[in-house]
PDB file of N, CA and C in Angstrom:
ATOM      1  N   UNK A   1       0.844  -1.167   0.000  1.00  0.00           N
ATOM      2  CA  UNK A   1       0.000   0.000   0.000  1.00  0.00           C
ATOM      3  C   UNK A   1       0.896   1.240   0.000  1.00  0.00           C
ATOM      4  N   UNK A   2       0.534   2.052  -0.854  1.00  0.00           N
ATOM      5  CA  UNK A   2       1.392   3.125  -0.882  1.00  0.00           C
ATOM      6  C   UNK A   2       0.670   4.345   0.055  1.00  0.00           C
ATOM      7  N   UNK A   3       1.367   5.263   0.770  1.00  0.00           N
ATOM      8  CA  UNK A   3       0.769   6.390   1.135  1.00  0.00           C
ATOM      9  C   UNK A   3       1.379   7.653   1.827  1.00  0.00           C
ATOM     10  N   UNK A   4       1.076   8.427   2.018  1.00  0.00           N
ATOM     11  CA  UNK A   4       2.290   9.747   2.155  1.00  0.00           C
ATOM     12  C   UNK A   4       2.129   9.713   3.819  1.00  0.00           C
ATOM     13  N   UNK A   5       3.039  10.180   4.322  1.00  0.00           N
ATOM     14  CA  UNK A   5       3.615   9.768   6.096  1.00  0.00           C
ATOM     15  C   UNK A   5       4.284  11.188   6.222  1.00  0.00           C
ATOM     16  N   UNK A   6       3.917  12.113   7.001  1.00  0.00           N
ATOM     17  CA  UNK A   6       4.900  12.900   7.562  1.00  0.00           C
ATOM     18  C   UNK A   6       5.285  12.636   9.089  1.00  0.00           C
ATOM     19  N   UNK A   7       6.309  12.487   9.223  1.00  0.00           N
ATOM     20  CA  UNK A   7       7.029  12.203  10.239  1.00  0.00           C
ATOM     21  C   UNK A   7       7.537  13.638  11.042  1.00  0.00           C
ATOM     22  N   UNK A   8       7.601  13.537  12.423  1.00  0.00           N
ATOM     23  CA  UNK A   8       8.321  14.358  13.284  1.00  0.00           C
ATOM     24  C   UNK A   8       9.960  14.459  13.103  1.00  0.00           C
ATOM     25  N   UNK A   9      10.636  15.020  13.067  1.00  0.00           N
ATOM     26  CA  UNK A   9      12.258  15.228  12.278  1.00  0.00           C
ATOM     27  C   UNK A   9      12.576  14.535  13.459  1.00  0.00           C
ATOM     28  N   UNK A  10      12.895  14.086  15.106  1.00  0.00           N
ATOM     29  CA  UNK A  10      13.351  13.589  15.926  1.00  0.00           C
ATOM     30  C   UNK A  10      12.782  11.554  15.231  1.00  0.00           C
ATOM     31  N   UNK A  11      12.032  11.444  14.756  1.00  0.00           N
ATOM     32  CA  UNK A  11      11.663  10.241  14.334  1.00  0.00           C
ATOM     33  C   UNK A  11      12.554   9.672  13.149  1.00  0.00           C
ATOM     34  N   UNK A  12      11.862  10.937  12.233  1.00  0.00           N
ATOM     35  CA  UNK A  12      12.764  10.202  11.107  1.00  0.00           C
ATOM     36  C   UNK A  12      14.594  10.287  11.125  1.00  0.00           C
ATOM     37  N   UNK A  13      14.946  11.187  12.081  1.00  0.00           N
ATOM     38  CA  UNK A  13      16.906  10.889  12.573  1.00  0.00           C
ATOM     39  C   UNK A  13      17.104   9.833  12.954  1.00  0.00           C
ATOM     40  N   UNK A  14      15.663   9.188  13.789  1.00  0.00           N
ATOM     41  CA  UNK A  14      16.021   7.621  14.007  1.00  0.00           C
ATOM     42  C   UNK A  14      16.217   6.989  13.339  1.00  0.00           C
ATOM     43  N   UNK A  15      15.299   6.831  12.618  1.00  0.00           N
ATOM     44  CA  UNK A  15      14.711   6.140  11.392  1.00  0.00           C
ATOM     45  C   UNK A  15      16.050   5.967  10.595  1.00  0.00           C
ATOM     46  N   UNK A  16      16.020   7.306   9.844  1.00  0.00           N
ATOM     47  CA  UNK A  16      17.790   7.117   9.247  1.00  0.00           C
ATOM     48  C   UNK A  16      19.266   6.187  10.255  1.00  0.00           C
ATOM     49  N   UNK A  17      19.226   6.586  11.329  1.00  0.00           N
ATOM     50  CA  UNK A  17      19.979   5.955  11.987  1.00  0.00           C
ATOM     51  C   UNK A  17      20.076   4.574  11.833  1.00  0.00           C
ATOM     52  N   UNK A  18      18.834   4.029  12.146  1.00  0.00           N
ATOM     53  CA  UNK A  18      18.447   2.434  11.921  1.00  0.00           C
ATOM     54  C   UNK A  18      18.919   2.100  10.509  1.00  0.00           C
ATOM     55  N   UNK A  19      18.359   2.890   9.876  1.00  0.00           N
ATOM     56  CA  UNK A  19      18.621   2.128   8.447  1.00  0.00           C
ATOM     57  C   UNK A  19      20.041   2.698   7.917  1.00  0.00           C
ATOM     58  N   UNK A  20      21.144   3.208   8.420  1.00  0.00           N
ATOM     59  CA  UNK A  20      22.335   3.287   8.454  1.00  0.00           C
ATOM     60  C   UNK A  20      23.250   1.798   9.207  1.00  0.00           C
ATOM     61  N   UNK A  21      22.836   1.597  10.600  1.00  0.00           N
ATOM     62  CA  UNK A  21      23.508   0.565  11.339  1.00  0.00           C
ATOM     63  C   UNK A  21      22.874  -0.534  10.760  1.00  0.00           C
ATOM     64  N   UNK A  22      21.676  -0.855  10.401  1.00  0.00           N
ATOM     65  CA  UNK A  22      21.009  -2.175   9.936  1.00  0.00           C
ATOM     66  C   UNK A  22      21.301  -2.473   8.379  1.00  0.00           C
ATOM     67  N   UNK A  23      21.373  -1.203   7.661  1.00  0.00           N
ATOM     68  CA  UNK A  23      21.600  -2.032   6.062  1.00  0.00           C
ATOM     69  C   UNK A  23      19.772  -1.932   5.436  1.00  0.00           C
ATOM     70  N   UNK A  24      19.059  -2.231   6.214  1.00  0.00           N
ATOM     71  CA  UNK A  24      17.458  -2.030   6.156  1.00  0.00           C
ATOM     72  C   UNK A  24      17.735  -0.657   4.841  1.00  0.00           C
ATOM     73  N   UNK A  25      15.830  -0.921   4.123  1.00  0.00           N
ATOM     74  CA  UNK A  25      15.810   0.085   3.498  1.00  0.00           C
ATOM     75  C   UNK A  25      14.902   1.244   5.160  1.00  0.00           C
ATOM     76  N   UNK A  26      14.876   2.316   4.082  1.00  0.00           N
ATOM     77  CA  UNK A  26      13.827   3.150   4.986  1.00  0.00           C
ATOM     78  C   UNK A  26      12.489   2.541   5.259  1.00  0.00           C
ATOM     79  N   UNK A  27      11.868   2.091   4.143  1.00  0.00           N
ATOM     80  CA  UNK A  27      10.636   1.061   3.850  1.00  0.00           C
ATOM     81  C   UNK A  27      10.507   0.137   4.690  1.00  0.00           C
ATOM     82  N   UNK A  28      11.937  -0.790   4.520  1.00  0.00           N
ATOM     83  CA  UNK A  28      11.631  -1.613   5.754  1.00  0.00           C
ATOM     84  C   UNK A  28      11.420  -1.807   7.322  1.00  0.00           C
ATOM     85  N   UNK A  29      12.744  -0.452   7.574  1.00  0.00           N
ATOM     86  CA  UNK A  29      12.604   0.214   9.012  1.00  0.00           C
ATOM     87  C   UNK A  29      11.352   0.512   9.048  1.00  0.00           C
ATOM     88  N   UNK A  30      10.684   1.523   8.563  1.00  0.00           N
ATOM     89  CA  UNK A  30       9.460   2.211   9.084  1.00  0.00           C
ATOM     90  C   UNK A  30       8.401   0.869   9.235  1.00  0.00           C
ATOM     91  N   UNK A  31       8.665   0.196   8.436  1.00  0.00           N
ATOM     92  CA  UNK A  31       7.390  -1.344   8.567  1.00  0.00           C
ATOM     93  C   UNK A  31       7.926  -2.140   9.685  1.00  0.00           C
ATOM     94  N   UNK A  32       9.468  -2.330   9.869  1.00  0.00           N
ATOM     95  CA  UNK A  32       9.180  -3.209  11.321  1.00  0.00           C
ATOM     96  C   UNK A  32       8.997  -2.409  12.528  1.00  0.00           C
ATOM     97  N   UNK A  33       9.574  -1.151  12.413  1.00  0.00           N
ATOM     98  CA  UNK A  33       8.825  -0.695  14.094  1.00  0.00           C
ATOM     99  C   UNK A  33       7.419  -0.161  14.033  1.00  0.00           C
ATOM    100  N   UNK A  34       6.837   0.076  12.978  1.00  0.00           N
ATOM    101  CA  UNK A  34       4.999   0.260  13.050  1.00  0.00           C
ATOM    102  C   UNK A  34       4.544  -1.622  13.410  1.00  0.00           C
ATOM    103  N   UNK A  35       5.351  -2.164  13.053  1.00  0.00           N
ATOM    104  CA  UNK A  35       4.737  -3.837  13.480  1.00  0.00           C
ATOM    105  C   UNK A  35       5.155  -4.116  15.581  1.00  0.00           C
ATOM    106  N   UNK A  36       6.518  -3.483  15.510  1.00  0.00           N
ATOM    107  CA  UNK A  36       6.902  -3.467  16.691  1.00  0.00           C
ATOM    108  C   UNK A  36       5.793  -3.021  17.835  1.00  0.00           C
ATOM    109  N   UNK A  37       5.143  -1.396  17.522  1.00  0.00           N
ATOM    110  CA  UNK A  37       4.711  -0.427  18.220  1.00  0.00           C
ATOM    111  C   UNK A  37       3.508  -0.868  18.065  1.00  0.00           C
ATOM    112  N   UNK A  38       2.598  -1.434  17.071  1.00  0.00           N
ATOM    113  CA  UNK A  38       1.624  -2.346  17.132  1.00  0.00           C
ATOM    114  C   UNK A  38       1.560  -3.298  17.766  1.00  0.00           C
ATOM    115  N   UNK A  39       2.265  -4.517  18.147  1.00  0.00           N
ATOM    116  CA  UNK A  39       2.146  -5.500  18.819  1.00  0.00           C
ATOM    117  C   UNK A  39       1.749  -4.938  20.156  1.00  0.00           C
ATOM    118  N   UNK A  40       2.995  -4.328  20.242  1.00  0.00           N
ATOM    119  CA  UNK A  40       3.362  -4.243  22.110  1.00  0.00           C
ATOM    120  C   UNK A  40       2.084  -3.373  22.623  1.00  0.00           C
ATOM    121  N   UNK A  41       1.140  -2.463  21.839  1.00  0.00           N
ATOM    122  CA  UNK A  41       0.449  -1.589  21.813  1.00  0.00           C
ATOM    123  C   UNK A  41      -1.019  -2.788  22.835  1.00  0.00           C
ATOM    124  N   UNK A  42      -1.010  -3.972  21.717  1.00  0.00           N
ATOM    125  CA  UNK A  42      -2.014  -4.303  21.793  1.00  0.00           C
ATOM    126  C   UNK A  42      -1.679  -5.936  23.392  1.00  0.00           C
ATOM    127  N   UNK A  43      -1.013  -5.805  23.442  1.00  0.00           N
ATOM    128  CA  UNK A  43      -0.503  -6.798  24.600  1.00  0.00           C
ATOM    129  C   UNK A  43      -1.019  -5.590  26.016  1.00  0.00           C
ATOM    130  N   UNK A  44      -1.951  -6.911  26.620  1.00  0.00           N
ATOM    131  CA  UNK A  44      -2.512  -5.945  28.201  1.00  0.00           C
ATOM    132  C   UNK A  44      -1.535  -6.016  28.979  1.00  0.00           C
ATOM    133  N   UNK A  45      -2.094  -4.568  29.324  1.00  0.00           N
ATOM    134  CA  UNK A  45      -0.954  -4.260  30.530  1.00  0.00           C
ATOM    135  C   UNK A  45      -0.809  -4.957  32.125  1.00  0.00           C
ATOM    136  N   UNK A  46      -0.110  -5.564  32.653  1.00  0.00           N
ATOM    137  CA  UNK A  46      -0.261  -6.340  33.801  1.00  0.00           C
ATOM    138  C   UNK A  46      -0.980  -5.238  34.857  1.00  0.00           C
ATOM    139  N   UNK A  47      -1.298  -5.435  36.210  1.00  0.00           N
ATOM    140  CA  UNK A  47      -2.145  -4.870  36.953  1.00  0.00           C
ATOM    141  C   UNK A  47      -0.346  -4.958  38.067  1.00  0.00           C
ATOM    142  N   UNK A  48      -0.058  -3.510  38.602  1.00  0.00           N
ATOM    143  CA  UNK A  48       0.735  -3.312  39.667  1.00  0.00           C
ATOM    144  C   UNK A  48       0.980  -4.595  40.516  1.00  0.00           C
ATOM    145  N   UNK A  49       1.955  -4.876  41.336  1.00  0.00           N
ATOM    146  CA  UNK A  49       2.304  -5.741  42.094  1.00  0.00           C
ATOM    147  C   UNK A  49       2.099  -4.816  43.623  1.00  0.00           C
ATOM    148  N   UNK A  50       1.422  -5.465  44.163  1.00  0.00           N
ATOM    149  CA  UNK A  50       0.970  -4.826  45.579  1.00  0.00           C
ATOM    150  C   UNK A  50       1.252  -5.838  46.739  1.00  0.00           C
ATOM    151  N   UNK A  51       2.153  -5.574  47.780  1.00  0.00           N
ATOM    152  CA  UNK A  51       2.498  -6.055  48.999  1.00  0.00           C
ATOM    153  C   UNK A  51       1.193  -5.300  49.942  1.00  0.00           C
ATOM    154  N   UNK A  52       0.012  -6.266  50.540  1.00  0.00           N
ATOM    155  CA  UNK A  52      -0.325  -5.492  52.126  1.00  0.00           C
ATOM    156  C   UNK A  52       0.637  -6.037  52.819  1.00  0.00           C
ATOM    157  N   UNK A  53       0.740  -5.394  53.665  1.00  0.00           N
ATOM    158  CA  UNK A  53       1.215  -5.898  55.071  1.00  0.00           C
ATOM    159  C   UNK A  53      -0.185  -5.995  55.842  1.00  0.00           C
ATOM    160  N   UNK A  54       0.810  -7.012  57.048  1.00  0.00           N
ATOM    161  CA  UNK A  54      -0.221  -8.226  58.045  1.00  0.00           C
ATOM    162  C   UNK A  54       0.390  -7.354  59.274  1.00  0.00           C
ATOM    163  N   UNK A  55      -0.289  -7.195  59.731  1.00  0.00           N
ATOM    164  CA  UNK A  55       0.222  -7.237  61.811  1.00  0.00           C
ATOM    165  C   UNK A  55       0.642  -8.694  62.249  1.00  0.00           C
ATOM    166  N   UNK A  56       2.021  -8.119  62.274  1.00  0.00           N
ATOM    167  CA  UNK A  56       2.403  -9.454  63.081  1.00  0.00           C
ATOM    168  C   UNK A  56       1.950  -9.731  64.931  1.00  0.00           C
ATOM    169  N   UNK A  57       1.452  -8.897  65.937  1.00  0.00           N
ATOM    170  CA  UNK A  57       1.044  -9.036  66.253  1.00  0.00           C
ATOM    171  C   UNK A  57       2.191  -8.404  67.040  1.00  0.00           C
ATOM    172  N   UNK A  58       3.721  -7.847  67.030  1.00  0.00           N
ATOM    173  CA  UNK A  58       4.474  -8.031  67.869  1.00  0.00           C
ATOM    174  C   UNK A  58       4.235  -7.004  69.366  1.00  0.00           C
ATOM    175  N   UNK A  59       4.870  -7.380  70.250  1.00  0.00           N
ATOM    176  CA  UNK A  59       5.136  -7.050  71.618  1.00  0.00           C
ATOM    177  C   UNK A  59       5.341  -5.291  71.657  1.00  0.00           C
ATOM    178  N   UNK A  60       4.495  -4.258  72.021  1.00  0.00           N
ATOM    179  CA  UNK A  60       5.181  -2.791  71.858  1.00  0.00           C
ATOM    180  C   UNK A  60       6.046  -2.516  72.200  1.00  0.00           C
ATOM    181  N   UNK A  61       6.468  -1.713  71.370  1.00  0.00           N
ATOM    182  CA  UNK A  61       8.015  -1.432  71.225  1.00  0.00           C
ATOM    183  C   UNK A  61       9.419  -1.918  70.740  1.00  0.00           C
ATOM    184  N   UNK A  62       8.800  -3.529  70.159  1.00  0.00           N
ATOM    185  CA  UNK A  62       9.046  -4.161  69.519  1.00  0.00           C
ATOM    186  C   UNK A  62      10.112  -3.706  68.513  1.00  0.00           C
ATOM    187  N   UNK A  63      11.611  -3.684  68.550  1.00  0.00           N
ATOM    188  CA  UNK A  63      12.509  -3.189  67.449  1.00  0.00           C
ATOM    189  C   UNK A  63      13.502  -4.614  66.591  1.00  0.00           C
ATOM    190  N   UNK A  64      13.123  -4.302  65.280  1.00  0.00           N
ATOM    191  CA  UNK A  64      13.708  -5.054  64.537  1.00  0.00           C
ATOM    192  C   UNK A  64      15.688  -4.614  64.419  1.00  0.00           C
ATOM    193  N   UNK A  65      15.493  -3.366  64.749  1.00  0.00           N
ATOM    194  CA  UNK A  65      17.126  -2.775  64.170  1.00  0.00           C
ATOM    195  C   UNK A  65      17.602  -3.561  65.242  1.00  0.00           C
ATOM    196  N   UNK A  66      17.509  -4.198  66.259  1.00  0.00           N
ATOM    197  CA  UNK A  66      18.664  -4.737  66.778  1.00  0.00           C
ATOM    198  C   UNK A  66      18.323  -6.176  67.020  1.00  0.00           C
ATOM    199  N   UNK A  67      19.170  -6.793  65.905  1.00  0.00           N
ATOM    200  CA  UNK A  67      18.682  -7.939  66.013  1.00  0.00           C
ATOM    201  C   UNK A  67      19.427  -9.061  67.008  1.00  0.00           C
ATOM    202  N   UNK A  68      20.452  -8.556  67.861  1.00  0.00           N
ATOM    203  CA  UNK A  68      20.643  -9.504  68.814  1.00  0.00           C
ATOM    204  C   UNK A  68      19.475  -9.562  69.559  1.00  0.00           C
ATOM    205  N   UNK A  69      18.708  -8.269  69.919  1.00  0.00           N
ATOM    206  CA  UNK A  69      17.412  -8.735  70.945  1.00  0.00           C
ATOM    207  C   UNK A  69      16.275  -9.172  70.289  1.00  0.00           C
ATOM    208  N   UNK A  70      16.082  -9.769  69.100  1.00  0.00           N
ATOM    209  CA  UNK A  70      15.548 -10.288  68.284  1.00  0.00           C
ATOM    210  C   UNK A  70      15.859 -11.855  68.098  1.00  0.00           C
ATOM    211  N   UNK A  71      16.559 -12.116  68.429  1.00  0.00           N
ATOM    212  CA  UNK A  71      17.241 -13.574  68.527  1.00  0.00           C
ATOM    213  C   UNK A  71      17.489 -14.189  69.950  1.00  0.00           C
ATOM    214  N   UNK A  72      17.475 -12.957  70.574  1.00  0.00           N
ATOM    215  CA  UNK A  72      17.236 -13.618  72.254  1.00  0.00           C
ATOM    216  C   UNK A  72      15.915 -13.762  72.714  1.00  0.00           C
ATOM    217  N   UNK A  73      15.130 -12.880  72.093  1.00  0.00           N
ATOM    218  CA  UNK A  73      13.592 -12.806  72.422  1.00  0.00           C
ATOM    219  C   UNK A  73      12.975 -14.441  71.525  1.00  0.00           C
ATOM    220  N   UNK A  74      13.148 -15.078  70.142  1.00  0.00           N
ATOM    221  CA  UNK A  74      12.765 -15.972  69.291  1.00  0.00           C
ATOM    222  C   UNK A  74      13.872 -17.371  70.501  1.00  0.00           C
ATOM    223  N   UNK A  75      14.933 -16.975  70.969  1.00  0.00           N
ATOM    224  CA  UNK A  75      15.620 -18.677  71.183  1.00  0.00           C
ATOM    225  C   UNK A  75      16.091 -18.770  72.532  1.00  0.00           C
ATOM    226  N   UNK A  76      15.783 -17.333  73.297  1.00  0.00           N
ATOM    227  CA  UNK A  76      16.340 -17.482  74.915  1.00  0.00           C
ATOM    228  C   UNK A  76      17.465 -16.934  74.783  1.00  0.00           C
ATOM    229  N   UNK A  77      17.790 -16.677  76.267  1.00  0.00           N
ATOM    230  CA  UNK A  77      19.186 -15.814  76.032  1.00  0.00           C
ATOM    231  C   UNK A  77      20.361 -16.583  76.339  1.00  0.00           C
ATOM    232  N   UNK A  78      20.346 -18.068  76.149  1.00  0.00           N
ATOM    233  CA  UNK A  78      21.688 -18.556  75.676  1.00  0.00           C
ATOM    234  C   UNK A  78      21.458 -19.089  74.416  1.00  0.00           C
ATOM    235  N   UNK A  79      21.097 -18.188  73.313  1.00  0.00           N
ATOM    236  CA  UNK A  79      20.985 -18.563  72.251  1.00  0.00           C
ATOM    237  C   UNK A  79      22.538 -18.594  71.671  1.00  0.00           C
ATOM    238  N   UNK A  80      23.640 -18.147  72.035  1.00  0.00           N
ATOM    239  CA  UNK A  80      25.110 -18.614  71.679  1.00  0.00           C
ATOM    240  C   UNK A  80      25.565 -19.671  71.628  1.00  0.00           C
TER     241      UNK A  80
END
């Protein structure tokens, strides 16, 4: 299909670029990334990855930064 395309000048520098390092015509560049930008276009987008957090239930005042009293509190204090 033939048809007239004006391009943004930051596009087509690519464009040339590609078809400088690849050997590609212009024709062909412009047809595989309109196939590229099509695909990926139409592939759904996954839904965010979301952590809740749980109450662990711990003891107030409860501090993780020191974890020797974290290991004496879980195994007794001849945990050595």
């Amino acid at each position: 299909m033939r048809t007239t395309l004006t391009l943004d000048e930051d596009v087509a520098r690519q464009l040339r670029q590609e078809t400088r390092r690849s050997g590609k015509s212009f024709k062909e560049a412009v047809n595989h990334f309109l196939r590229v930008g099509l695909t990926v276009a139409r592939k759904p987008r996954r839904k965010p990855f979301v952590v809740t957090p749980i109450n662990l239930g711990l003891p107030e005042g409860f501090d993780f930064d020191c974890v020797e009293k974290v290991i004496e509190m879980l195994e007794g204090p001849m945990h050595r």
